[in-house]
Protein backbone atom coordinates (compact mmCIF):
# COMPACT_ATOMS: atom_id res chain seq x y z
CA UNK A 1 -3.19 -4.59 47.83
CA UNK A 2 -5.79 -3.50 45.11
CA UNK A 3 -6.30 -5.45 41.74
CA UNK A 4 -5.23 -3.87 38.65
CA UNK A 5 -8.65 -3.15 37.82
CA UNK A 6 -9.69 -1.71 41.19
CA UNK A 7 -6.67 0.89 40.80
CA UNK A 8 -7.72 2.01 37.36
CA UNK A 9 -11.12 2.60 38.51
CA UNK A 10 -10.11 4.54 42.08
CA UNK A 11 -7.74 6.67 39.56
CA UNK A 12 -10.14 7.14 36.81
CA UNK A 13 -12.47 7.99 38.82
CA UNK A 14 -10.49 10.92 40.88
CA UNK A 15 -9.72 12.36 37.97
CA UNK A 16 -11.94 15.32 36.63
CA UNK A 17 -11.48 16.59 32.97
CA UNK A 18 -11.05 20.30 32.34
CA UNK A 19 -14.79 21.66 31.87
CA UNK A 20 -15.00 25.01 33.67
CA UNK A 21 -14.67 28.14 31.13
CA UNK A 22 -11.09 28.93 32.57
CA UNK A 23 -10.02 25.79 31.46
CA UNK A 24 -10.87 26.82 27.82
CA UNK A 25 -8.75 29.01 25.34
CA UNK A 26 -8.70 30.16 21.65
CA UNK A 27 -6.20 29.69 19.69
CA UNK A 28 -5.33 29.67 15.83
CA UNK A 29 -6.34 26.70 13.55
CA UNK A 30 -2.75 26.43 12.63
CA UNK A 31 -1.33 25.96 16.31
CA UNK A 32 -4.60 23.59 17.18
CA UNK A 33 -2.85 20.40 16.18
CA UNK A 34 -3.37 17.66 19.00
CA UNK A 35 -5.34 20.21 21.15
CA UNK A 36 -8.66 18.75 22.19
CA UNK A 37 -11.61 20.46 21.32
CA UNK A 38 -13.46 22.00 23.87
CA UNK A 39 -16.86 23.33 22.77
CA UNK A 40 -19.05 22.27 19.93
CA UNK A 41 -18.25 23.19 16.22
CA UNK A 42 -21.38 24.05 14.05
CA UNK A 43 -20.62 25.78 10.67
CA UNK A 44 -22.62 27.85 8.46
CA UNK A 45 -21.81 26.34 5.04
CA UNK A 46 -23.07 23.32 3.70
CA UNK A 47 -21.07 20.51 2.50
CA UNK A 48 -20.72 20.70 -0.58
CA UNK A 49 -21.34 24.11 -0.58
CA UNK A 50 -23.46 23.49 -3.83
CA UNK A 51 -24.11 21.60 -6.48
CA UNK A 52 -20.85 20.18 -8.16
CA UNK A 53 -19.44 17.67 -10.69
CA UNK A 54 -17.85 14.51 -8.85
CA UNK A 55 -16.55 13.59 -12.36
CA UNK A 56 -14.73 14.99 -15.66
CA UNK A 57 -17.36 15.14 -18.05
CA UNK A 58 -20.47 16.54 -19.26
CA UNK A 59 -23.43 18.18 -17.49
CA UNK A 60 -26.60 17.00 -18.91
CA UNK A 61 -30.47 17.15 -18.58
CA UNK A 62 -31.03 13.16 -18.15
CA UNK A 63 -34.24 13.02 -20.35
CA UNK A 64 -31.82 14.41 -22.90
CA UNK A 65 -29.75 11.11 -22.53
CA UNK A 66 -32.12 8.42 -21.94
CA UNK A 67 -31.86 5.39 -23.90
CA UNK A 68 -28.42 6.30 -25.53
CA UNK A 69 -25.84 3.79 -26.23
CA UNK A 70 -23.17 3.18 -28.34
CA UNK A 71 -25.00 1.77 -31.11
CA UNK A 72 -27.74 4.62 -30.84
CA UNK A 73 -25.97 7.62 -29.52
CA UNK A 74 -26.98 11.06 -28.27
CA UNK A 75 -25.23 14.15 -29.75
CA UNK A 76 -25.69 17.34 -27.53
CA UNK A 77 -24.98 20.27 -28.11
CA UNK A 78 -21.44 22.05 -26.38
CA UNK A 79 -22.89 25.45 -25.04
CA UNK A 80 -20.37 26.53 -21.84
CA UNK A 81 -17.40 25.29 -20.11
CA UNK A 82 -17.31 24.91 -16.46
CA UNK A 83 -13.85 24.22 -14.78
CA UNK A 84 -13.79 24.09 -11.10
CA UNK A 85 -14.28 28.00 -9.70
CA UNK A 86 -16.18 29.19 -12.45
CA UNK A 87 -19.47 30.39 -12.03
CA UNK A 88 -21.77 28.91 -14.82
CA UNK A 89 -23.20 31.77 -16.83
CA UNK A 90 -25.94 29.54 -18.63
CA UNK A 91 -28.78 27.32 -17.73
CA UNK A 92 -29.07 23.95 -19.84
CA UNK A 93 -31.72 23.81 -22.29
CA UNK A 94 -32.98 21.22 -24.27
CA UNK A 95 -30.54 19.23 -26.47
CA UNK A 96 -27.55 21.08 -24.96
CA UNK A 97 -25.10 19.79 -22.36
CA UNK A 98 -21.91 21.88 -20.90
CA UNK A 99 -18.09 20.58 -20.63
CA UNK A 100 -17.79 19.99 -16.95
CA UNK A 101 -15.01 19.07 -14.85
CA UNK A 102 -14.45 17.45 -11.32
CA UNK A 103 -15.43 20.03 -8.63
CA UNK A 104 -17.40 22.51 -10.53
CA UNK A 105 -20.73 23.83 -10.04
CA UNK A 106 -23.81 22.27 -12.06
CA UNK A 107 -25.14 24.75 -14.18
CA UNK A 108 -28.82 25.08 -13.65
CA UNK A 109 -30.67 22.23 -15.40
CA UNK A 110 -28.22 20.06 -15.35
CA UNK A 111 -29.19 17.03 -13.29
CA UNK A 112 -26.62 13.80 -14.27
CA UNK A 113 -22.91 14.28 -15.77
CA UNK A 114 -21.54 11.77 -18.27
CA UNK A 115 -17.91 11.04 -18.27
CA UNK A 116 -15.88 11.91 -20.73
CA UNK A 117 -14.77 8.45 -21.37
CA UNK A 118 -18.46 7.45 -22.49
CA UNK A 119 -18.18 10.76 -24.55
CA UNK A 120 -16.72 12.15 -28.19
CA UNK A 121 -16.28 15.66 -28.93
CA UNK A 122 -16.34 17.38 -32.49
CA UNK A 123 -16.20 21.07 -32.48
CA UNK A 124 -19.34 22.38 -30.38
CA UNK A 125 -21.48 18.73 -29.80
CA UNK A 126 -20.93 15.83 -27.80
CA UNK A 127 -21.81 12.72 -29.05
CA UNK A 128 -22.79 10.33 -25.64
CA UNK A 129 -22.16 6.98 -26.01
CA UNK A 130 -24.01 5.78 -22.84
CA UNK A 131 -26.64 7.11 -20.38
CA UNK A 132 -25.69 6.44 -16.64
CA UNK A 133 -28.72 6.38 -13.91
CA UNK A 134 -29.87 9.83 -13.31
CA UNK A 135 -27.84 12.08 -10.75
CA UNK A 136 -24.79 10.31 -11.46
CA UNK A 137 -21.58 11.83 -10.65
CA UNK A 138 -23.31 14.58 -8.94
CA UNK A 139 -22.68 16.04 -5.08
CA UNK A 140 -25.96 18.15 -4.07
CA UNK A 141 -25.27 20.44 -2.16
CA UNK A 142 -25.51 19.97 1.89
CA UNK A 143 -25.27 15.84 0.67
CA UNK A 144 -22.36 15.66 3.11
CA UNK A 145 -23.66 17.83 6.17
CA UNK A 146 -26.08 20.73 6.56
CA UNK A 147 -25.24 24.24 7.70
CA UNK A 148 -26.59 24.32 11.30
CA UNK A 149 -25.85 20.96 12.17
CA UNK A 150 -22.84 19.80 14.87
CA UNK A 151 -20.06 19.38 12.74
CA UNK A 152 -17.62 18.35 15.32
CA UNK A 153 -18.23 17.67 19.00
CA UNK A 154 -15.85 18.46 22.40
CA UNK A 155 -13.08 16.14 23.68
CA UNK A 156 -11.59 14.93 20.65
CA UNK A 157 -8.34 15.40 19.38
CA UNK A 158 -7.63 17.73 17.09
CA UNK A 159 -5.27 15.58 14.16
CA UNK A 160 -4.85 16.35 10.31
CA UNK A 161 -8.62 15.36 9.46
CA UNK A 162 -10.11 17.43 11.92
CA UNK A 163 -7.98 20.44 11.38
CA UNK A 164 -9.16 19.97 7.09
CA UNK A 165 -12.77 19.80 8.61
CA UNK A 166 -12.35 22.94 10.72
CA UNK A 167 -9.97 24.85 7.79
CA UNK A 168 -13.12 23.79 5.26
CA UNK A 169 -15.87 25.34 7.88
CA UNK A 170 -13.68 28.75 8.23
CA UNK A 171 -13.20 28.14 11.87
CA UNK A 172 -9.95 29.98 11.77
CA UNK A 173 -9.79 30.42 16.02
CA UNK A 174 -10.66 27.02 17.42
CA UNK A 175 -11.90 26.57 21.10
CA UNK A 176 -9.53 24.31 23.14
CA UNK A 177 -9.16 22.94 26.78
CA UNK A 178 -5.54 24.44 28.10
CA UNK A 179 -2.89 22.23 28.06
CA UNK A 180 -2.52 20.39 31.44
CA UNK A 181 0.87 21.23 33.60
CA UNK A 182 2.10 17.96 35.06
CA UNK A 183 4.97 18.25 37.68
CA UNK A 184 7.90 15.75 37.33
CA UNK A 185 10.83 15.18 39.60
CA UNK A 186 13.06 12.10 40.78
CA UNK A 187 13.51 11.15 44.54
CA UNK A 188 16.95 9.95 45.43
CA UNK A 189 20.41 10.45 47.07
CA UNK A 190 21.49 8.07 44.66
CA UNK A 191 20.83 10.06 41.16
CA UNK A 192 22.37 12.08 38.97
CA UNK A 193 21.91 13.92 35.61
CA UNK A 194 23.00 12.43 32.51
CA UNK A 195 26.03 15.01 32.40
CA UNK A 196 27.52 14.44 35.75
CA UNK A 197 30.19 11.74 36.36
CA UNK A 198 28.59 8.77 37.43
CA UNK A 199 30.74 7.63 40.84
CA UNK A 200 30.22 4.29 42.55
CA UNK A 201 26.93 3.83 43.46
CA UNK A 202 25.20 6.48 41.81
CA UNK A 203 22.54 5.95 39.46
CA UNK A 204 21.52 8.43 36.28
CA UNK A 205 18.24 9.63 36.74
CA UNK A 206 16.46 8.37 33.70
CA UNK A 207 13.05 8.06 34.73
CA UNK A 208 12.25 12.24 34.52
CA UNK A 209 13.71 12.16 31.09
CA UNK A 210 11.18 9.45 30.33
CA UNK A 211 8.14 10.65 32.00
CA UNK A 212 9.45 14.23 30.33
CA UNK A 213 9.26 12.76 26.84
CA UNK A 214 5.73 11.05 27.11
CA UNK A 215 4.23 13.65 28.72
CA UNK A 216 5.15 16.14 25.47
CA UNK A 217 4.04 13.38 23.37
CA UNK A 218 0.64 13.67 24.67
CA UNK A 219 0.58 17.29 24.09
CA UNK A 220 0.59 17.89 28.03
CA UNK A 221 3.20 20.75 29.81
CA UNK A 222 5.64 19.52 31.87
CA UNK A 223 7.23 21.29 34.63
CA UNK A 224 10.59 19.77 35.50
CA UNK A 225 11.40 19.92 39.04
CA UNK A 226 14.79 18.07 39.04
CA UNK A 227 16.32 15.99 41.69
CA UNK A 228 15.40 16.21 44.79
CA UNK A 229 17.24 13.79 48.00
CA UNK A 230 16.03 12.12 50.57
CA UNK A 231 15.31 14.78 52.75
CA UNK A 232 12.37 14.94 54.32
CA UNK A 233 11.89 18.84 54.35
CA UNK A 234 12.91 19.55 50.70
CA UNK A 235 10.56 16.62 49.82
CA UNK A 236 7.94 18.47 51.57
CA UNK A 237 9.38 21.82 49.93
CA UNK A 238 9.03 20.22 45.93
CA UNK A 239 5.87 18.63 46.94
CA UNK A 240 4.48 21.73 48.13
CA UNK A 241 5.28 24.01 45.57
CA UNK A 242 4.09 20.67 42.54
CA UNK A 243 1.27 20.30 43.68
CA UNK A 244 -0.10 23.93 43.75
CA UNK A 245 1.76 24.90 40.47
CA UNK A 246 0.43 21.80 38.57
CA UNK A 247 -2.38 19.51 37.66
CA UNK A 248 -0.82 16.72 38.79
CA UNK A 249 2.60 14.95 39.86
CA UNK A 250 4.67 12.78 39.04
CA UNK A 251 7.46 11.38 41.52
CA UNK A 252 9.74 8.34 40.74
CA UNK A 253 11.21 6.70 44.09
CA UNK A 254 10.49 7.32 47.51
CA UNK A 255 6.69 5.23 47.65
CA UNK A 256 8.44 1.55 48.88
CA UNK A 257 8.48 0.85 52.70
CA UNK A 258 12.25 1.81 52.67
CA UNK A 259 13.81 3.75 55.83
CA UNK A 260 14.14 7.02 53.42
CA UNK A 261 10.90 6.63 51.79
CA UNK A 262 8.78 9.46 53.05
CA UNK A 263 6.98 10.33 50.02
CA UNK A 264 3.12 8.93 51.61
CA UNK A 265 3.71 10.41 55.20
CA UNK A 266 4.25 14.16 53.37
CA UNK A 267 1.42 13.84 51.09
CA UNK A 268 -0.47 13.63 54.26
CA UNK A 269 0.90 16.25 56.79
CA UNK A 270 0.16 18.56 53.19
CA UNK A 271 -3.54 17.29 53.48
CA UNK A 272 -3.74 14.57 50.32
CA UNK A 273 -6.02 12.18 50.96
CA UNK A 274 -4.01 8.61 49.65
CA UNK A 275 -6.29 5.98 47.81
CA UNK A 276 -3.91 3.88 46.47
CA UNK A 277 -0.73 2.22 48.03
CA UNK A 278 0.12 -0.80 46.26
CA UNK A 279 -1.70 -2.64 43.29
CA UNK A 280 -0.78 -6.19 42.34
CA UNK A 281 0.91 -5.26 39.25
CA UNK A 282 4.46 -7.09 38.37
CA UNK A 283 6.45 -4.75 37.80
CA UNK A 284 4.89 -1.94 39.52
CA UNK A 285 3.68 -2.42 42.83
CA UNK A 286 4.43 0.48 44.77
CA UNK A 287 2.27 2.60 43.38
CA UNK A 288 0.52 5.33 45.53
CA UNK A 289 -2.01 8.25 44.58
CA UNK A 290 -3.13 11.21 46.46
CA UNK A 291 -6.39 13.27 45.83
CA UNK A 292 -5.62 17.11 46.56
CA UNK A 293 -8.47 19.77 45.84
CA UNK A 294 -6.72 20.98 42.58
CA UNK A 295 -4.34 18.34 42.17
CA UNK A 296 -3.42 14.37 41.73
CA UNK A 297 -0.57 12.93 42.90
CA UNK A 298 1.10 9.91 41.21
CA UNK A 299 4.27 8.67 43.37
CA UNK A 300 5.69 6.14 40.45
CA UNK A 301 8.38 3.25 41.49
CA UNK A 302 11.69 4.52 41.28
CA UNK A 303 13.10 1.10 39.24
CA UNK A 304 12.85 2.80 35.60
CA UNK A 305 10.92 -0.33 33.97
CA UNK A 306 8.27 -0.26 36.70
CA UNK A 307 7.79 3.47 36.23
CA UNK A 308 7.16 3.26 32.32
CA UNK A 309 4.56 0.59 32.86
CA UNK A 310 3.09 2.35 35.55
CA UNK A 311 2.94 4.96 33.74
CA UNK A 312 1.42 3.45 30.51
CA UNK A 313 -1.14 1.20 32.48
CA UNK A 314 -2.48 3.79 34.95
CA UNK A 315 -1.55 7.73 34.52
CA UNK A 316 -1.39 8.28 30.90
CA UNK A 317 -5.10 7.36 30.58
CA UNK A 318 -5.63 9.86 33.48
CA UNK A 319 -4.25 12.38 32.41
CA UNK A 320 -5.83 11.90 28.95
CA UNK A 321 -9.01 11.80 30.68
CA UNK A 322 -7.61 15.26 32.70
CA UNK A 323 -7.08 16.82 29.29
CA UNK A 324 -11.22 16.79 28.03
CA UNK A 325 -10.51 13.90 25.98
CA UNK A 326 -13.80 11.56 25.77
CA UNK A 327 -13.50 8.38 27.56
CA UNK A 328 -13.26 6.80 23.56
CA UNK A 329 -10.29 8.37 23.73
CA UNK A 330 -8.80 8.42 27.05
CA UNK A 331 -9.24 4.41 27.88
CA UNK A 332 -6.15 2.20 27.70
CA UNK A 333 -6.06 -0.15 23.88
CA UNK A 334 -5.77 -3.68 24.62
CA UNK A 335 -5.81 -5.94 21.32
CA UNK A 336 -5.81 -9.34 20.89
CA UNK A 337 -2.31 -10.78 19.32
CA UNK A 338 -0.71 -13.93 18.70
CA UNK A 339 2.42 -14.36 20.58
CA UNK A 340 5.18 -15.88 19.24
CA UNK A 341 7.37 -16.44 22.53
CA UNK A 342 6.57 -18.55 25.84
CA UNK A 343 5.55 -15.86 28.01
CA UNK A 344 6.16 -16.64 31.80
CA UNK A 345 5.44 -14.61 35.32
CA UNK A 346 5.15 -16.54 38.76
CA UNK A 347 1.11 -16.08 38.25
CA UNK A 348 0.80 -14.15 41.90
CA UNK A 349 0.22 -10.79 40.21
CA UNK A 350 -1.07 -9.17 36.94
CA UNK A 351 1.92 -9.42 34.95
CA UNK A 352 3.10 -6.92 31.62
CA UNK A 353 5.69 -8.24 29.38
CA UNK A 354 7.05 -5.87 26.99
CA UNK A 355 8.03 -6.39 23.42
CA UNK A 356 6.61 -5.64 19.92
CA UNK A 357 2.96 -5.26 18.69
CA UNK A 358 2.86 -5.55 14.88
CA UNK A 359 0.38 -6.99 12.42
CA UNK A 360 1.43 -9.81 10.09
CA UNK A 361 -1.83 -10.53 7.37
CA UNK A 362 -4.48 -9.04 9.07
CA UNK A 363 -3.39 -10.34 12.93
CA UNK A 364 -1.92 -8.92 15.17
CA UNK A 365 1.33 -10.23 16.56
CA UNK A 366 3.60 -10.15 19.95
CA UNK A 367 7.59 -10.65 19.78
CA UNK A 368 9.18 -10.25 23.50
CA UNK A 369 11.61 -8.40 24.10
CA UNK A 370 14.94 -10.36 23.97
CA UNK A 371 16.94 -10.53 27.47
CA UNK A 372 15.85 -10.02 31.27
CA UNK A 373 12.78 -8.86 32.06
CA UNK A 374 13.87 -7.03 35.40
CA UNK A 375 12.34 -3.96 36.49
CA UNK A 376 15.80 -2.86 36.95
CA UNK A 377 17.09 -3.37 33.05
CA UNK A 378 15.96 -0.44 31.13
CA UNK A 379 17.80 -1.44 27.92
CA UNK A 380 15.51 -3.95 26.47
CA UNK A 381 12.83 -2.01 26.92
CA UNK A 382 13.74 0.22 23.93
CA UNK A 383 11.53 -0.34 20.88
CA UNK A 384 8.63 -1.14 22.98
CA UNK A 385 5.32 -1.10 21.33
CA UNK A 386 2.87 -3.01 23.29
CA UNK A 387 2.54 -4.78 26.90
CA UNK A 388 1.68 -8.73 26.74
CA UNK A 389 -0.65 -9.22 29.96
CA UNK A 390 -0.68 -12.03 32.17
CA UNK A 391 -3.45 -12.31 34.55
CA UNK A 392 -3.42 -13.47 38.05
CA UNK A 393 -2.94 -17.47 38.23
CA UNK A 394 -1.92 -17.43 34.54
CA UNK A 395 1.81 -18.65 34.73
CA UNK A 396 2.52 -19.04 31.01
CA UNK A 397 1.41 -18.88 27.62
CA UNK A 398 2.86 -20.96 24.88
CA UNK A 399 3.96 -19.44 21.64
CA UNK A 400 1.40 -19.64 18.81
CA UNK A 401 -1.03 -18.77 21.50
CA UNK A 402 -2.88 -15.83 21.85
CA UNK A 403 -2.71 -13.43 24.79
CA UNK A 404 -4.42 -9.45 25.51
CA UNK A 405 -1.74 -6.68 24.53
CA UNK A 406 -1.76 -3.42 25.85
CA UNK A 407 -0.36 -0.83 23.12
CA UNK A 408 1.62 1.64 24.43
C-alpha cells in the first residue's frame, strides 16, 4: 500500500500537460475566461501608453513652483484644459500651467501636477498654494511595462485581471490549451439515476453527478458515460471506447477486491500499465491508476465520500496539471488552521476530516462537520470547504489546536 505522498508523486508524475501545437487553440478574449494561456503574451504598447496625470489638478513646469507655499504662493497662468482623451494642443511655457485631470496626457513641458486641493482658480491663473516633489502625480509612459517585454506568460489561468491585461494590450484572439475531455461513468448493478424509483437495495448514483459538477468547475469537458453493471464485457466495452475518446477517466466502484470488481484485470487485457492499487488514505483506499499512451485512468471508490476526497486529494491536481496549468497552480493548498473540534482517526492511515475552512481575525479556522464521518454518509459532507489532515500515528488533535487543512 503506497503513502499518500508516494501516490501523489506516481500520479503527478504520469501526468503530461498539453504542450504539443494541437493541443493549442484561439479563441476570442471574451470566451477566454478560465482558459489557461498557452503561449507567451508580449504587447506592443507601453503601459501607460504615455505620459498622463495620476491626479486632478494642474500640469506644471516644477521650477515654476519651487518654494511656493501658502504664505508665499505661486500664481500661474491657465493656458489649456486637458480632460482625459484630449490631445494637448500647447506646450507649457514659462509662468503658465494647464487644468489637468486624472488620466490625461501631460502636455509637453509639463513635468509635476499640483492638485487641485493645494490650488485656487480666478478666471485664467492659478494661484498654488504648495509645491509637491518634482514628478508628482505623474505616470511616464512605459513606468508600468515596456512594449516588447513578456506581459503575460503560459499556464496560467485566465480570470478577470488577466482578461483587463489582455483587453488593455489589444489581444482580442488569445492562445489557449484545449479544454481536456475527462470520461465519467459509475460501476454498479446496484445504481440508479436520480429519476428512477429507488427499489430495495438500489442505490442513486451520485458520485457521476459529483465528479460531473467539479470537473465543469475546473473548466474541463466531461463526457458522461452513464451506468454501466457489473459485466465484465460492457466494462471492457465503456472502458474501451473512455479511454480512446478522452484524456482521462474517471470510474466510481468496481477497484475493491470484491467478486464483481473487475475494473484492474480490464485495464490490463486493454494494455494499461497499473501504478497504483491502494494508498493508505482513510477514506479512500482503493484507489487504482492506469498509464495508457494517450490516456490516465483513475478507478475512484465507489462509497461517494471516499470518491470526493479522492478526488480532491489526488486527480483534481492532475488534471490541473493535464490542463497547462503551472505547477503554482496545479499543486494541492494546504493551510495552517486552528481547529475548534477534537479531531479523531484510528492513526493507521492518513486521515481527511471534512468540515469548514474560514478565517476569523487574520487565522484561519476548522469547524467539523457535525454527524458521522462514514465514507458511506454523503449528507454531511455538504458545505465542505476544506479537509483537516491527520497523519499516520496521529490519533487526535484537541480543539484550540492547530492542524494542516487541505482546501477544497
Amino acid at each position: 500500500m503506497l503513502t499518500v505522498d508516494q501516490a501523489e508523486s506516481i500520479i503527478l508524475d504520469l501526468v503530461q500537460p498539453l504542450q504539443s501545437p494541437q493541443d493549442i487553440e484561439t479563441i476570442d478574449l471574451c470566451a477566454a475566461l478560465g482558459r489557461v494561456l498557452a503561449t507567451p503574451v508580449i504587447s506592443h504598447l507601453d503601459f501607460p501608453h504615455w505620459d498622463n496625470s495620476a491626479m486632478d489638478g494642474y500640469a506644471v513646469r516644477h521650477a515654476d513652483i519651487k518654494g511656493s507655499t501658502a504664505n508665499h504662493p505661486i500664481t500661474l497662468k491657465i493656458v489649456e484644459e486637458i480632460p482625459a482623451g484630449y490631445q494637448p494642443q500647447r506646450s507649457l511655457q514659462p509662468r503658465e500651467a494647464a487644468r489637468i485631470f486624472t488620466g490625461a496626457c501631460l502636455p509637453v513641458g509639463a513635468d509635476t501636477i499640483v492638485m487641485q486641493e493645494d490650488t485656487q482658480r480666478l478666471g485664467n491663473h492659478v494661484t498654488i498654494f504648495n509645491c509637491p516633489p518634482p514628478q508628482a502625480f505623474v505616470r511616464r509612459q512605459g513606468c508600468f511595462h515596456k512594449a516588447g517585454d513578456l506581459l503575460l506568460t503560459p499556464g496560467i489561468p485566465l480570470d478577470a485581471a488577466e482578461i483587463a491585461v489582455l483587453a488593455a494590450s489589444q489581444s482580442v484572439q488569445v492562445p489557449v490549451y484545449r479544454r481536456v475531455k475527462v470520461a465519467i461513468f459509475s460501476t454498479g448493478d446496484e445504481l440508479v439515476t436520480p429519476d428512477q424509483p429507488l427499489e430495495p437495495g438500489q442505490l442513486v448514483d451520485s458520485n457521476r453527478y459529483a465528479l460531473t459538477a467539479l470537473m465543469l468547475k475546473m473548466g474541463v469537458e466531461p463526457l458522461n458515460f452513464s451506468i454501466v453493471r457489473d459485466r465484465p464485457q460492457a466494462l471492457k466495452q465503456t472502458i474501451s471506447q473512455a479511454i480512446n475518446q478522452a484524456d482521462a477517466v474517471l470510474s466510481t466502484g468496481g477497484v475493491s477486491v470484491g467478486d464483481y470488481d473487475y475494473i484492474e484485470q480490464i485495464l490490463s487485457e486493454l494494455g494499461g500499465k497499473i501504478h497504483v492499487q491502494s494508498v493508505a488514505i482513510q477514506p479512500g483506499k482503493p484507489l487504482t491508476v492506469a498509464k495508457f499512451p494517450d490516456c490516465v485512468y483513475f478507478g475512484l471508490p465507489g462509497n461517494p465520500v471516499s470518491a470526493l476526497v479522492t478526488c480532491w486529494r489526488f486527480i483534481l491536481p492532475a488534471l490541473r496539471k493535464l490542463s497547462g496549468l503551472k505547477s503554482e497552480y496545479y499543486q494541492p493548498v494546504f493551510v495552517k488552521a486552528r481547529s475548534l473540534n477534537l479531531l479523531q482517526s484510528k492513526g493507521k492511515r492518513e486521515t481527511y476530516l471534512w468540515g469548514k475552512l474560514s478565517v476569523n481575525q487574520g487565522e484561519y479556522e476548522f469547524q467539523l462537520a457535525e454527524g458521522t464521518h462514514n465514507s458511506a454518509n454523503l449528507v454531511n459532507l455538504a458545505q465542505t470547504t476544506g479537509l483537516a489532515v491527520l497523519p499516520v500515528n496521529c490519533t487526535q488533535v484537541e480543539a484550540g489546536d492547530f492542524v494542516q487543512v487541505l482546501q477544497v
